[in-house]
N, C-alpha and C. Protein backbone atom coordinates (compact mmCIF):
# COMPACT_ATOMS: atom_id res chain seq x y z
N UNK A 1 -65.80 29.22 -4.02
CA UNK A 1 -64.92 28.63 -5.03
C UNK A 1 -63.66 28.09 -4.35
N UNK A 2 -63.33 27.12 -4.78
CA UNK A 2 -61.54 26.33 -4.17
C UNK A 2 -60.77 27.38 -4.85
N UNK A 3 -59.65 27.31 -3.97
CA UNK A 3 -58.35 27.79 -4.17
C UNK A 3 -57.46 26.62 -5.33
N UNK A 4 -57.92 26.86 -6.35
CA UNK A 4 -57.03 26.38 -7.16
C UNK A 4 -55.77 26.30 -6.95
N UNK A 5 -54.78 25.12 -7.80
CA UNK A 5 -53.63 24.98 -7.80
C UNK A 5 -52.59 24.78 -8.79
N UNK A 6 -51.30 25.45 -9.37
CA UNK A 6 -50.78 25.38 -10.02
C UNK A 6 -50.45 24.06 -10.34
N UNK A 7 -50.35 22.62 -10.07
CA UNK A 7 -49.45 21.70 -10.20
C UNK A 7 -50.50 20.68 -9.86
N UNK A 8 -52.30 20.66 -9.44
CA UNK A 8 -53.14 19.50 -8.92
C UNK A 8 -54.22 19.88 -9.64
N UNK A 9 -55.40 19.47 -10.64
CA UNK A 9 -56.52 20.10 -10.35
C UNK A 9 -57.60 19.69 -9.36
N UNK A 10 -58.37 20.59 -9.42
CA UNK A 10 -59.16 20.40 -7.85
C UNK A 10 -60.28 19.77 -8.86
N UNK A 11 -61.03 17.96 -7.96
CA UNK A 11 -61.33 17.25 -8.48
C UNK A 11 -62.34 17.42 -7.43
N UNK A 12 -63.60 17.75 -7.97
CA UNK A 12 -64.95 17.99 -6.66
C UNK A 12 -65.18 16.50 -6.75
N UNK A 13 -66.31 16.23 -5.54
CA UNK A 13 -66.57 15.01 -5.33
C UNK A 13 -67.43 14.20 -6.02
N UNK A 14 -67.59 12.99 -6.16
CA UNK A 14 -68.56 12.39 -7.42
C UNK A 14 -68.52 11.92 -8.98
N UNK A 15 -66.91 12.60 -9.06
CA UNK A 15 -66.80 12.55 -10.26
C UNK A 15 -65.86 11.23 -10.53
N UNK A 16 -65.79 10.92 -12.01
CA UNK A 16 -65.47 9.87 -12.62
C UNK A 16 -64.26 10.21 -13.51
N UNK A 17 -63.18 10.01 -13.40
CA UNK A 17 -61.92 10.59 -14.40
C UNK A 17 -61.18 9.59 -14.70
N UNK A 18 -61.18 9.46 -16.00
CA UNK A 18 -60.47 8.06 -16.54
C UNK A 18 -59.42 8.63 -18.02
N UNK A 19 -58.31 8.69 -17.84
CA UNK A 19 -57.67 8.68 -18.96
C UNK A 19 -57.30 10.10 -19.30
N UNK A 20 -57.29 11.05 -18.42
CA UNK A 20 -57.41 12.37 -19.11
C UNK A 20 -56.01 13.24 -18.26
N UNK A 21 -56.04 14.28 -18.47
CA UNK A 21 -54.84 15.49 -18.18
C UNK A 21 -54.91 16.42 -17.81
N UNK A 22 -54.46 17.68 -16.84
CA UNK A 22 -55.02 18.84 -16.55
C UNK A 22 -53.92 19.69 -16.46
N UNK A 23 -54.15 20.55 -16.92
CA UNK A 23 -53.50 21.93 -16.92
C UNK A 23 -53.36 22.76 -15.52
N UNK A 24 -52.71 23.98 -15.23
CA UNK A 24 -52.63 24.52 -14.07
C UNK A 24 -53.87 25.31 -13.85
N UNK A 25 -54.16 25.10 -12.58
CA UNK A 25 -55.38 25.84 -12.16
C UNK A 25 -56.76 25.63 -12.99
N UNK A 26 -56.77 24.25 -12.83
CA UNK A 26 -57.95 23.56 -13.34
C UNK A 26 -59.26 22.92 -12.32
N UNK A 27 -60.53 22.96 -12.51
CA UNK A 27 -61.24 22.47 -11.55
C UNK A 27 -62.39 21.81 -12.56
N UNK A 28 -63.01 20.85 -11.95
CA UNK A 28 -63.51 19.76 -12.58
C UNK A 28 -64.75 19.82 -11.35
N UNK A 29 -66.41 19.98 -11.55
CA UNK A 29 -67.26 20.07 -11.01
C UNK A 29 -67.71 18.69 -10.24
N UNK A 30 -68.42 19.07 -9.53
CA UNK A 30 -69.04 17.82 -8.77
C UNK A 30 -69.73 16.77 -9.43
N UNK A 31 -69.82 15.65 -9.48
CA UNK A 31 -70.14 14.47 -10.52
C UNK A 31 -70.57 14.63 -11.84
N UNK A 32 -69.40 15.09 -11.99
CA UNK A 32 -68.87 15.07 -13.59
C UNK A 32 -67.80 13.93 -13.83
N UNK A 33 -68.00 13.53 -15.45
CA UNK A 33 -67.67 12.60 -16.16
C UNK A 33 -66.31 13.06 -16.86
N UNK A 34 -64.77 12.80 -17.12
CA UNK A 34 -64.34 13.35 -17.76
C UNK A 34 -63.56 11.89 -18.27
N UNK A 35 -63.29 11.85 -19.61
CA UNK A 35 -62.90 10.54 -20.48
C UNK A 35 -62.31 10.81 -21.30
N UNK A 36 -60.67 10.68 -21.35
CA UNK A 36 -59.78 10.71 -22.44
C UNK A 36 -59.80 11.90 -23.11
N UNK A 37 -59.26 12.78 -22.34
CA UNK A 37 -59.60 13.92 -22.19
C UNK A 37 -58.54 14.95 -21.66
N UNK A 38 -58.28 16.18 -22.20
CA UNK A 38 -57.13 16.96 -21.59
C UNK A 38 -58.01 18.60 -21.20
N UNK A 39 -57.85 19.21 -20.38
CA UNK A 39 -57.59 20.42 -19.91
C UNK A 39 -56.62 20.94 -19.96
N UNK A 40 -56.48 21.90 -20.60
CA UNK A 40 -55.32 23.29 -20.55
C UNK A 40 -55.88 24.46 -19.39
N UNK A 41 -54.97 24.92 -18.73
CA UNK A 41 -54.46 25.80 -18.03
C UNK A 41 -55.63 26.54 -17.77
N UNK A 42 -55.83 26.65 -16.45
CA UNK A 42 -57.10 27.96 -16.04
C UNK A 42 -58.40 27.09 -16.49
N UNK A 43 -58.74 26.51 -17.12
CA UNK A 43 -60.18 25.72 -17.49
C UNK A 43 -60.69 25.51 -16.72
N UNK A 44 -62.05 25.21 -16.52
CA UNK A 44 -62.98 24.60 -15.65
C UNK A 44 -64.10 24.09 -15.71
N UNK A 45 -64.75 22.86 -15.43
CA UNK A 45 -66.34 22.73 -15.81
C UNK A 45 -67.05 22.98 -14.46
N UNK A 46 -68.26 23.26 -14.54
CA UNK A 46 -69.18 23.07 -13.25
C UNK A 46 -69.94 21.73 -13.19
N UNK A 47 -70.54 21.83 -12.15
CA UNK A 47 -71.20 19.98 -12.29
C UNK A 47 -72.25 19.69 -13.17
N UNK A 48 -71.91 18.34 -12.89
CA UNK A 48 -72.53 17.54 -13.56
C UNK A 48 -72.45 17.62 -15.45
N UNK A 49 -71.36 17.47 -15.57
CA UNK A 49 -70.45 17.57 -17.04
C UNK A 49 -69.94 16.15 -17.42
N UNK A 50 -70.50 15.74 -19.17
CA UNK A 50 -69.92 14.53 -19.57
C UNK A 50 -68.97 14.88 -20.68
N UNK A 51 -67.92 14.51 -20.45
CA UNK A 51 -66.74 15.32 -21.35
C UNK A 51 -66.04 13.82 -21.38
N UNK A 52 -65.87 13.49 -22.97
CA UNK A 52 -65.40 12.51 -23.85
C UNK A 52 -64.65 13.06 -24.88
N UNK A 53 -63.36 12.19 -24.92
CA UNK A 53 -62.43 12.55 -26.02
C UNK A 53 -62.51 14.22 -27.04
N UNK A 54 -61.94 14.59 -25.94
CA UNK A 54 -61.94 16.56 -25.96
C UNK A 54 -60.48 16.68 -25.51
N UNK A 55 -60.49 18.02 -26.57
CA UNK A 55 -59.04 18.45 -26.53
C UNK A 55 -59.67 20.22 -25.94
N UNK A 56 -59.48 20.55 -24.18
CA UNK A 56 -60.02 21.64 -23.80
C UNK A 56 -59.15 22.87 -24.34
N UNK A 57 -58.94 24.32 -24.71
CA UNK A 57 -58.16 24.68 -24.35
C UNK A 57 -57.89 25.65 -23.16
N UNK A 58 -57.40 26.76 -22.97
CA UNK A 58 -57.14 27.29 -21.73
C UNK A 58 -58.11 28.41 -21.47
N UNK A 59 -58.60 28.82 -20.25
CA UNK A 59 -58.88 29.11 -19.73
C UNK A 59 -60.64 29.19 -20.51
N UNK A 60 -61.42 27.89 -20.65
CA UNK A 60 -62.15 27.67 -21.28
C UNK A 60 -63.41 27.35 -19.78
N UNK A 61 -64.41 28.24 -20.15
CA UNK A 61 -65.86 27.95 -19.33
C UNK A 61 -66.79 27.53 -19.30
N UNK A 62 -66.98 25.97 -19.56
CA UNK A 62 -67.88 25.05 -19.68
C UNK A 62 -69.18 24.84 -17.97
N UNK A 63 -70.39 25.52 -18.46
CA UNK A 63 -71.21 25.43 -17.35
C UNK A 63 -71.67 24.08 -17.11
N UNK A 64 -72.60 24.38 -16.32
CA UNK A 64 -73.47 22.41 -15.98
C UNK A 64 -74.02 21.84 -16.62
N UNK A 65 -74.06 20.13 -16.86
CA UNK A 65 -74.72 19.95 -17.37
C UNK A 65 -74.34 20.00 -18.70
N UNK A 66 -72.89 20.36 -18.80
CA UNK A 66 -72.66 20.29 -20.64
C UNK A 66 -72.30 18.40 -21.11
N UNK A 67 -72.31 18.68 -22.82
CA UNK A 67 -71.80 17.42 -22.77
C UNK A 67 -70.80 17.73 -23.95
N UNK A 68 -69.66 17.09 -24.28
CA UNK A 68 -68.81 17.10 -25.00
C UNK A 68 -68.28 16.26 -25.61
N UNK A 69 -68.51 15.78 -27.18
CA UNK A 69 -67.63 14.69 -27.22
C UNK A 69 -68.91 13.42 -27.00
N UNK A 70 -70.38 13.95 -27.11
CA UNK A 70 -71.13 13.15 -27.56
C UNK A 70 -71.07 11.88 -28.01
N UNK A 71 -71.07 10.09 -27.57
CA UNK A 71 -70.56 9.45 -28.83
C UNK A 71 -71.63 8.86 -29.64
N UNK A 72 -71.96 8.27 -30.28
CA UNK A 72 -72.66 7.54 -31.38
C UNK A 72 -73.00 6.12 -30.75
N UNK A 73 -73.87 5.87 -31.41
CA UNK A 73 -74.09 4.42 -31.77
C UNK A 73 -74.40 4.16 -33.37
N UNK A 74 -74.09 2.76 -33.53
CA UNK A 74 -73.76 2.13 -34.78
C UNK A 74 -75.16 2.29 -35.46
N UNK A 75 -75.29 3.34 -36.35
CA UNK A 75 -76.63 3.37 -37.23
C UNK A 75 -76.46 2.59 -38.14
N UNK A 76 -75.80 2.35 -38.57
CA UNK A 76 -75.73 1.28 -40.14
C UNK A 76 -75.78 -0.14 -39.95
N UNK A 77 -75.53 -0.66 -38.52
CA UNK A 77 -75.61 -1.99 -38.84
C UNK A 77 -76.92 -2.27 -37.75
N UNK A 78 -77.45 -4.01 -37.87
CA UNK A 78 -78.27 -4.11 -37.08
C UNK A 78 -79.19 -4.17 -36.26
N UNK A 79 -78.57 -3.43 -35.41
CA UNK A 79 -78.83 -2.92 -34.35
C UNK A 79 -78.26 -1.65 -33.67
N UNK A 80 -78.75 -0.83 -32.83
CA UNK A 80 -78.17 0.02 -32.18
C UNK A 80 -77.49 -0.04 -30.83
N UNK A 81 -77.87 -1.40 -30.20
CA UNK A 81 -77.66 -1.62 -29.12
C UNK A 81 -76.03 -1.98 -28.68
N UNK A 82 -75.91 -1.94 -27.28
CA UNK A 82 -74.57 -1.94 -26.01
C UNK A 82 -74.28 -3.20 -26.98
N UNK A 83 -75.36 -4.71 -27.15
CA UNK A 83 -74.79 -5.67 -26.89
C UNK A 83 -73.80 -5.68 -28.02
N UNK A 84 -73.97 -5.10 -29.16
CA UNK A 84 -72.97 -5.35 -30.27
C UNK A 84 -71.42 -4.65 -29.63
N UNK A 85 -71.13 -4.06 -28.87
CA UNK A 85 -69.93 -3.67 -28.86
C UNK A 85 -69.35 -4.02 -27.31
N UNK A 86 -70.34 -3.70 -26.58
CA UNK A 86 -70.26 -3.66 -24.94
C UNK A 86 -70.42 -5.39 -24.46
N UNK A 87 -69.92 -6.01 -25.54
CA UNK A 87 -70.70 -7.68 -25.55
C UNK A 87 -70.67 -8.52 -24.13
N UNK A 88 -68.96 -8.50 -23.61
CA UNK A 88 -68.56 -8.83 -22.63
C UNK A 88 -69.78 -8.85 -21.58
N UNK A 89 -70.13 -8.10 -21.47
CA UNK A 89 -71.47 -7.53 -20.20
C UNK A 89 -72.45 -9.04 -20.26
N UNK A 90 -72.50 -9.39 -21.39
CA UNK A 90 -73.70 -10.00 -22.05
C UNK A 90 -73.60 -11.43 -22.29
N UNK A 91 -72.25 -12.00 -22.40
CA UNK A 91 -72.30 -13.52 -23.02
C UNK A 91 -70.48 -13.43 -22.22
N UNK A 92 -70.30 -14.81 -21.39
CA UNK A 92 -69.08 -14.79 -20.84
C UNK A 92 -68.06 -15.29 -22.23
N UNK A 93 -68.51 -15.61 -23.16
CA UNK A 93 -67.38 -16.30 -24.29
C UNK A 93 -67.32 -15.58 -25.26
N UNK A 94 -67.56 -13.96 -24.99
CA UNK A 94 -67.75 -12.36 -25.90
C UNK A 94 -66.78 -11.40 -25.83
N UNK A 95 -66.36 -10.98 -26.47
CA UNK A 95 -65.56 -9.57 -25.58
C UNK A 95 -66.09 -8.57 -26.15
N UNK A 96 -65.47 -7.07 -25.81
CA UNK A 96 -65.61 -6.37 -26.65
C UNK A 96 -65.45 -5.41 -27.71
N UNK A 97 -65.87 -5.01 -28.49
CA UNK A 97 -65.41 -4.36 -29.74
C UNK A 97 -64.51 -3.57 -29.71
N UNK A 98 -63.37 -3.78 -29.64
CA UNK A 98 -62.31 -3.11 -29.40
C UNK A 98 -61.86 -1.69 -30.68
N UNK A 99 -62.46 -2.70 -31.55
CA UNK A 99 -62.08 -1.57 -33.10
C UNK A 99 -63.34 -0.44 -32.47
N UNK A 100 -64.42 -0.63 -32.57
CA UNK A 100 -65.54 0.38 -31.91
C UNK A 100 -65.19 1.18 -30.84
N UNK A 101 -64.70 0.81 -30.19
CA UNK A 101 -64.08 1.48 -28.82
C UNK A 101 -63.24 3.05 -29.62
N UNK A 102 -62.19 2.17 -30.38
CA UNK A 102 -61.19 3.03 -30.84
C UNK A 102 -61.36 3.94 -31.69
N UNK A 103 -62.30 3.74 -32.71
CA UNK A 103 -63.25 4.38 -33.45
C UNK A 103 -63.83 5.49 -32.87
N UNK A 104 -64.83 5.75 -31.57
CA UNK A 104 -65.22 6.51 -30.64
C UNK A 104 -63.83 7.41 -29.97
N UNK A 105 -63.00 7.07 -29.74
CA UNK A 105 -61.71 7.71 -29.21
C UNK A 105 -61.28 8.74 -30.03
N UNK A 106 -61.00 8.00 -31.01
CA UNK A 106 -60.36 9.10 -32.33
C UNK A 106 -61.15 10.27 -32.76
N UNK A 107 -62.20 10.31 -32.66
CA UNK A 107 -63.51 11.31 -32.96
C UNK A 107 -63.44 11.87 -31.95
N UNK A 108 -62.06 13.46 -31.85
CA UNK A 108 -62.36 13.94 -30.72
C UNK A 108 -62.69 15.79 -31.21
N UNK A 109 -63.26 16.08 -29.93
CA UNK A 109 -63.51 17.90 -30.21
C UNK A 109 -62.64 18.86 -29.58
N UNK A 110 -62.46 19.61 -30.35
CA UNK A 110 -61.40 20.73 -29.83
C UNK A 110 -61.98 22.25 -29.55
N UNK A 111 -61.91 22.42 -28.25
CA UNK A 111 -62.59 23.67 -27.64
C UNK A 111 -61.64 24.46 -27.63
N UNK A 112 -61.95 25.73 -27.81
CA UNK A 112 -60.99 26.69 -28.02
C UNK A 112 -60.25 27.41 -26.71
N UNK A 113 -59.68 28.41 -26.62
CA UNK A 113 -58.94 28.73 -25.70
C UNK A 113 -60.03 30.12 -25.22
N UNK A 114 -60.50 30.70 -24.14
CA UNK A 114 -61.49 31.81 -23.79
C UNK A 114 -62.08 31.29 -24.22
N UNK A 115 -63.20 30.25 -24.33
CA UNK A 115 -64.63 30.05 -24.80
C UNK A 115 -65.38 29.77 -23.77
N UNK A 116 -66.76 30.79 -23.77
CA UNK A 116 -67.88 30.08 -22.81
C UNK A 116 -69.17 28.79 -23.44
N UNK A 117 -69.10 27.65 -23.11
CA UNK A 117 -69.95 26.66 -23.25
C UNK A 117 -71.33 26.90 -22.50
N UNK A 118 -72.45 27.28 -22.65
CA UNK A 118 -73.82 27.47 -21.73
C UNK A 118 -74.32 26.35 -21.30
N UNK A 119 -75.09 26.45 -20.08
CA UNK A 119 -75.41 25.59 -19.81
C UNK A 119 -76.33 24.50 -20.21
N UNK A 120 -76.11 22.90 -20.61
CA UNK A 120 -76.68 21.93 -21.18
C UNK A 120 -76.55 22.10 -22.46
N UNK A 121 -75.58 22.91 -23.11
CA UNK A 121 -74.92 22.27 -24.64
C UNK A 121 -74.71 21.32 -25.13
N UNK A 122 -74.60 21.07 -25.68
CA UNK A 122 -73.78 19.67 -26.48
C UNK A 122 -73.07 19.90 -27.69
N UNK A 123 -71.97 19.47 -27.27
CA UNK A 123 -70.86 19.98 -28.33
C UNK A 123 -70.60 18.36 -28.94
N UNK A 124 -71.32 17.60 -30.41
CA UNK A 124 -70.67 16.64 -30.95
C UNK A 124 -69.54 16.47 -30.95
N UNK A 125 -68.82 14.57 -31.93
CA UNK A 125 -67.56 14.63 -32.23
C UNK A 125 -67.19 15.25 -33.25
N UNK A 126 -65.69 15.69 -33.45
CA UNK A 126 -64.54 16.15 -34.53
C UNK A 126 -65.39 17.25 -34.51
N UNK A 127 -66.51 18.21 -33.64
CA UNK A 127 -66.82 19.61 -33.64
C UNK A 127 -65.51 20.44 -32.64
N UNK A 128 -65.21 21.97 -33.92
CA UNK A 128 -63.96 22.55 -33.26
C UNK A 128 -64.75 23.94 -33.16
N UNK A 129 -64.84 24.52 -31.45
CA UNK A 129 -64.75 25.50 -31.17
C UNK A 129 -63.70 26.45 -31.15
N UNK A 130 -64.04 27.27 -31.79
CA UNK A 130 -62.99 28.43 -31.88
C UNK A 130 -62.57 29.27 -30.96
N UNK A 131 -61.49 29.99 -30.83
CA UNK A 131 -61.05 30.79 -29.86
C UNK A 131 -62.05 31.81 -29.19
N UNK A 132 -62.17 31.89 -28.10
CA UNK A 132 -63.11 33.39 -27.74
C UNK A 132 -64.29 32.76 -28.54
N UNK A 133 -65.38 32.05 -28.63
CA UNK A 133 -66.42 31.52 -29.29
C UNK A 133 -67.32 31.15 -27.86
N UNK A 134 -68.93 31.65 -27.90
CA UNK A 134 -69.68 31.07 -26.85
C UNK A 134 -71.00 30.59 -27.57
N UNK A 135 -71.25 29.53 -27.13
CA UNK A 135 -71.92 28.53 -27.33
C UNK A 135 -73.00 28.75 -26.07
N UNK A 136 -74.84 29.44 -26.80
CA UNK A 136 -75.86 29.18 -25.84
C UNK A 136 -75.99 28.09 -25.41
N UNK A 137 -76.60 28.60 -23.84
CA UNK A 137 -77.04 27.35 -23.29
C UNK A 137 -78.62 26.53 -23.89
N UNK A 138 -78.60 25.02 -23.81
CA UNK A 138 -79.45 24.50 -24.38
C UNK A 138 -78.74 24.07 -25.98
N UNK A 139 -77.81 24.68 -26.28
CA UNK A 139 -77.39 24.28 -28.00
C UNK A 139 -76.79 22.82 -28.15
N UNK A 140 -76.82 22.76 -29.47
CA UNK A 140 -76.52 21.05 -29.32
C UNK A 140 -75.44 21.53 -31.22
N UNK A 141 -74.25 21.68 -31.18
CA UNK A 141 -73.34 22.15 -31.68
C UNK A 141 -73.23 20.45 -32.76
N UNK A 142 -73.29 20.49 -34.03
CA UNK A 142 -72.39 19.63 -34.71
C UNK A 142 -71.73 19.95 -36.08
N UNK A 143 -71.93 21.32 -35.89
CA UNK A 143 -70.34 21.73 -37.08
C UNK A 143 -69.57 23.11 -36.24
N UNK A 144 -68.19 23.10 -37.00
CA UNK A 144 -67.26 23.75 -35.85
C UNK A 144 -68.00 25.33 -36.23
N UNK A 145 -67.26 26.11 -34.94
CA UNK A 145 -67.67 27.31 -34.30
C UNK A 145 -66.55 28.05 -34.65
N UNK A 146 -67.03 29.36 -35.67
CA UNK A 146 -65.66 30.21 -36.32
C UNK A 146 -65.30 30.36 -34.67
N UNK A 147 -63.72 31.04 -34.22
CA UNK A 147 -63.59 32.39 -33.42
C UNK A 147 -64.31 33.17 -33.00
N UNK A 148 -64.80 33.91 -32.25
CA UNK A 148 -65.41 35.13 -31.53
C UNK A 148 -66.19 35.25 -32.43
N UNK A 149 -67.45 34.13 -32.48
CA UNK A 149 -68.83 34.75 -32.82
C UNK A 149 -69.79 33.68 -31.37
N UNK A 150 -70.70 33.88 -31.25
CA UNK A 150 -71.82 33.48 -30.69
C UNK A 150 -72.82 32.60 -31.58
N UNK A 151 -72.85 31.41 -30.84
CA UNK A 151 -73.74 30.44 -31.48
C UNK A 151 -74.62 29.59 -30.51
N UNK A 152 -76.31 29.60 -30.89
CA UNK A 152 -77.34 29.45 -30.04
C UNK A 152 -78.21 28.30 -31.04
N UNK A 153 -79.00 27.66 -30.44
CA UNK A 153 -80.11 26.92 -31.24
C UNK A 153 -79.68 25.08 -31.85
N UNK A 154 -80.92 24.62 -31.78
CA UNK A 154 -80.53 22.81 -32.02
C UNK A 154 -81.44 22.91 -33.70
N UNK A 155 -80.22 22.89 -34.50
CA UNK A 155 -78.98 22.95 -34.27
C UNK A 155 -78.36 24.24 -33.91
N UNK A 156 -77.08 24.48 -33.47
CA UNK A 156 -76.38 25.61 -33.28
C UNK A 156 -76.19 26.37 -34.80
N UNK A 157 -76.72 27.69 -34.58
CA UNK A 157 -76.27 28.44 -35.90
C UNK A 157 -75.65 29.76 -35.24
N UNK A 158 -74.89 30.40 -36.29
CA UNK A 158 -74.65 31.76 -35.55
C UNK A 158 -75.71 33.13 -35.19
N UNK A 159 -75.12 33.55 -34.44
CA UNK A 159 -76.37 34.73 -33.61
C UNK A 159 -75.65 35.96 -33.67
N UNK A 160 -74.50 36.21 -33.74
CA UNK A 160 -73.93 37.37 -33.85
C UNK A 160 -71.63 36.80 -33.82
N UNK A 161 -71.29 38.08 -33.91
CA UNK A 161 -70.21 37.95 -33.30
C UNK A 161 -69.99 38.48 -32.31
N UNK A 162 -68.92 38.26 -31.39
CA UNK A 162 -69.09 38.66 -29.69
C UNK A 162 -67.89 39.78 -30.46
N UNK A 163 -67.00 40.01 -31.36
CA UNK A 163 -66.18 41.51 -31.53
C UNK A 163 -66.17 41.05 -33.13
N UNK A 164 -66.24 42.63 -33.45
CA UNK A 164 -65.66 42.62 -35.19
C UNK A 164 -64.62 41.85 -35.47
N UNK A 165 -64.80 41.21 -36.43
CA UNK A 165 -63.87 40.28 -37.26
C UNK A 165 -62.32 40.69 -36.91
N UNK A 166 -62.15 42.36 -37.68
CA UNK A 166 -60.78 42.97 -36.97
C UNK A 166 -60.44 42.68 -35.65
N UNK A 167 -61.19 42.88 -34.97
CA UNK A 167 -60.56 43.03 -33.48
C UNK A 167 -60.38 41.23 -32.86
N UNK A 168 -61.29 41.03 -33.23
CA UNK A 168 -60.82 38.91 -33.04
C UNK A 168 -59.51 39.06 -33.66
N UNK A 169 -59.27 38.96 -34.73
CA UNK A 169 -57.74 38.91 -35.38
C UNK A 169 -56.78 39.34 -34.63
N UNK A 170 -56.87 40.97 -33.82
CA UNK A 170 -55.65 41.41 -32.92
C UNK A 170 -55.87 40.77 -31.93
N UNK A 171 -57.12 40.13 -31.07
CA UNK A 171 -57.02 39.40 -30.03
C UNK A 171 -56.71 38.62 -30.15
N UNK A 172 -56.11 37.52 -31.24
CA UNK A 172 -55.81 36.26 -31.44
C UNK A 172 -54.35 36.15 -31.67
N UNK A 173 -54.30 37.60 -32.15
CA UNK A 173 -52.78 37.94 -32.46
C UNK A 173 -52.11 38.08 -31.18
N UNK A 174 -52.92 38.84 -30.45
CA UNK A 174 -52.30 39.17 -28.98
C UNK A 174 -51.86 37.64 -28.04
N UNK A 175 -53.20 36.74 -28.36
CA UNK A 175 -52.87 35.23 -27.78
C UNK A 175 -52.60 35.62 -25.91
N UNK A 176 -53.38 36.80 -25.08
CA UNK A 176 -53.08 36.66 -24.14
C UNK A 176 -52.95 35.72 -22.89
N UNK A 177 -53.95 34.24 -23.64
CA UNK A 177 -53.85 33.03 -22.67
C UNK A 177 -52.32 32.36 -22.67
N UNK A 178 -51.98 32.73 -23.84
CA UNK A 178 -50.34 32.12 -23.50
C UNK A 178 -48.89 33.38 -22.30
N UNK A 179 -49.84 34.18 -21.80
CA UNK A 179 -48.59 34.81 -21.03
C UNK A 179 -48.74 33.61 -19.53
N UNK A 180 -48.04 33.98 -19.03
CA UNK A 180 -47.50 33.78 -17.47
C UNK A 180 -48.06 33.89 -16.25
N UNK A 181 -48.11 33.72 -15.30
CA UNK A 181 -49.09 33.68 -14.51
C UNK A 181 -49.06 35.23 -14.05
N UNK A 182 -48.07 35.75 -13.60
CA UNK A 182 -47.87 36.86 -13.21
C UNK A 182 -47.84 37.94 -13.99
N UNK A 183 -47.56 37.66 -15.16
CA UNK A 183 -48.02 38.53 -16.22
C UNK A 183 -49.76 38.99 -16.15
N UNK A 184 -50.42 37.53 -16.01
CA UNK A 184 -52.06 37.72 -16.04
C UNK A 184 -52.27 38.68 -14.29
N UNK A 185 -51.34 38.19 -13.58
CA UNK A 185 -51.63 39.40 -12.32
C UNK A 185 -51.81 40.87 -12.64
N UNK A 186 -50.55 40.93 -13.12
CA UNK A 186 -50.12 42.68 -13.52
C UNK A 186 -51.09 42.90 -14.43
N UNK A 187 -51.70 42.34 -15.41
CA UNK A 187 -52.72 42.92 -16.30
C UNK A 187 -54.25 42.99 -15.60
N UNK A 188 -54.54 42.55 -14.34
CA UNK A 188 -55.78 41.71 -14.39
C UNK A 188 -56.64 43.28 -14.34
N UNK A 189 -56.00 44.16 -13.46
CA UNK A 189 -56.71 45.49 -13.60
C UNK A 189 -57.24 46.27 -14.89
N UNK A 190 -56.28 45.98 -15.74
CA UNK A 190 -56.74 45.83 -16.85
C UNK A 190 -57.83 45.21 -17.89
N UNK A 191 -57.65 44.21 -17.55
CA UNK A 191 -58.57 43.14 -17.89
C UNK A 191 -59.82 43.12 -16.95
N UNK A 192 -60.22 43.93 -16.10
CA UNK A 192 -61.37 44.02 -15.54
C UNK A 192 -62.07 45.62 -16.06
N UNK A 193 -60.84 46.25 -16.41
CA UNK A 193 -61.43 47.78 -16.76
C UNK A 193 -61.54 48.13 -18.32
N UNK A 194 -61.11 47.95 -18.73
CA UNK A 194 -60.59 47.71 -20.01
C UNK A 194 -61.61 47.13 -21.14
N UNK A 195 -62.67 47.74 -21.99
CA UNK A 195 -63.00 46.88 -23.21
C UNK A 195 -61.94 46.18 -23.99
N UNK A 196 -62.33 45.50 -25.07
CA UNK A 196 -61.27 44.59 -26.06
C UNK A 196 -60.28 45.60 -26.48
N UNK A 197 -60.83 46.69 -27.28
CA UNK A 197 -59.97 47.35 -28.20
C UNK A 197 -59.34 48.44 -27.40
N UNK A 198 -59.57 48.48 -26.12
CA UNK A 198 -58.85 49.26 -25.41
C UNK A 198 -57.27 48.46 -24.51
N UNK A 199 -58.01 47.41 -24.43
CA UNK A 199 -57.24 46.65 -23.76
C UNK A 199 -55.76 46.08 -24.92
N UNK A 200 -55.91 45.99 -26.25
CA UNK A 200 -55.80 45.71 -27.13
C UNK A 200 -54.55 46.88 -27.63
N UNK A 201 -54.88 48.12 -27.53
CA UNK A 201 -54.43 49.11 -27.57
C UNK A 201 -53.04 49.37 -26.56
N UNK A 202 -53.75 48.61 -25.25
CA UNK A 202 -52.56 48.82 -24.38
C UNK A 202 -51.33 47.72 -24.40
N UNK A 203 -51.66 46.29 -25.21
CA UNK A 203 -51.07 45.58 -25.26
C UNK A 203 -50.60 44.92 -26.20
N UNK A 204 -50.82 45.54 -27.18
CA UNK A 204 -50.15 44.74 -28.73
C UNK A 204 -48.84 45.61 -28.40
């Protein structure tokens, strides 16, 4: 693994980054796609990830092979095809669909803060993952994901919760992705020994 960095994220090789933002101690996998797009703090994808108009949050674990931020093509009119929007490509006295473009932009997904993504998900647009929420690998997600439950299957339905309802609430209350870096030092022993409601116990 790279030595991450507070102030750069580490950008493996291959990849394509257009328009997007990163948080501290962020890493972005080997030819992966990332498009108008932000990372919060501690996040990371592994390779080969297509991530479109996503709002990540922190310390969020998206495996290979995910996709995010899915976009569409035009079912209602025509045709389905590039040439209606992507025209430029196609006829030099064309441009292209600029309203379509923008349309696709605005339709974005919001991943929660502690969430694991499995590998080859697909998380649609305006789908909101919830805090502490993991998403099987293979799922193809297009309505949002409460908080700390587990969701598997095309489509994604729920499979359990990963902690009782109560204890999501004090972990959400607790909000430990918003401490400090050194704060997350001094706890980490904790946070490796520690179940939820113990850990929970020591820190509300």
């Amino acid at each position: 693994m790279a030595k991450l960095s507070p102030t750069e994220p580490v950008i493996h090789p291959g990849c394509d980054v257009a328009h997007s933002s990163f948080g501290a101690y962020t890493e972005i996998g080997a030819g992966t796609r990332v498009a108008n797009s932000h990372f919060g703090d501690y996040s990371y994808c592994d390779r080969s990830c297509d991530i479109a108009n996503a709002e990540i949050g922190k310390f969020a674990n998206i495996a290979s092979f995910t996709r995010i931020g899915a976009t569409d093509h035009p079912m209602e009119k025509a045709s389905l095809h590039h040439f209606l929007y992507r025209s430029a490509s196609y006829w030099e006295d064309a441009e292209d669909d600029a309203e379509w473009f923008a349309h696709r932009k605005s339709r974005r997904s919001s991943i929660g803060h502690d969430t694991w993504i499995g590998h080859g998900a697909m998380i649609k647009p305006e789908v909101t993952i919830g805090h502490g929420a993991v998403v099987a690998s293979g799922s193809v997600v297009t309505k949002d994901v409460a908080p700390y439950t587990i969701v598997g299957g095309n489509t994604a339905r729920l499979i359990r919760r990963r902690y009782p309802e109560p204890v999501a609430e004090r972990m959400m209350a607790l909000a430990w992705w918003e401490w400090d870096h050194a704060s997350l030092r001094a706890a980490l022993p904790d946070f490796r020994a520690l179940g939820a409601e113990a850990f929970l116990e020591k820190y509300e």
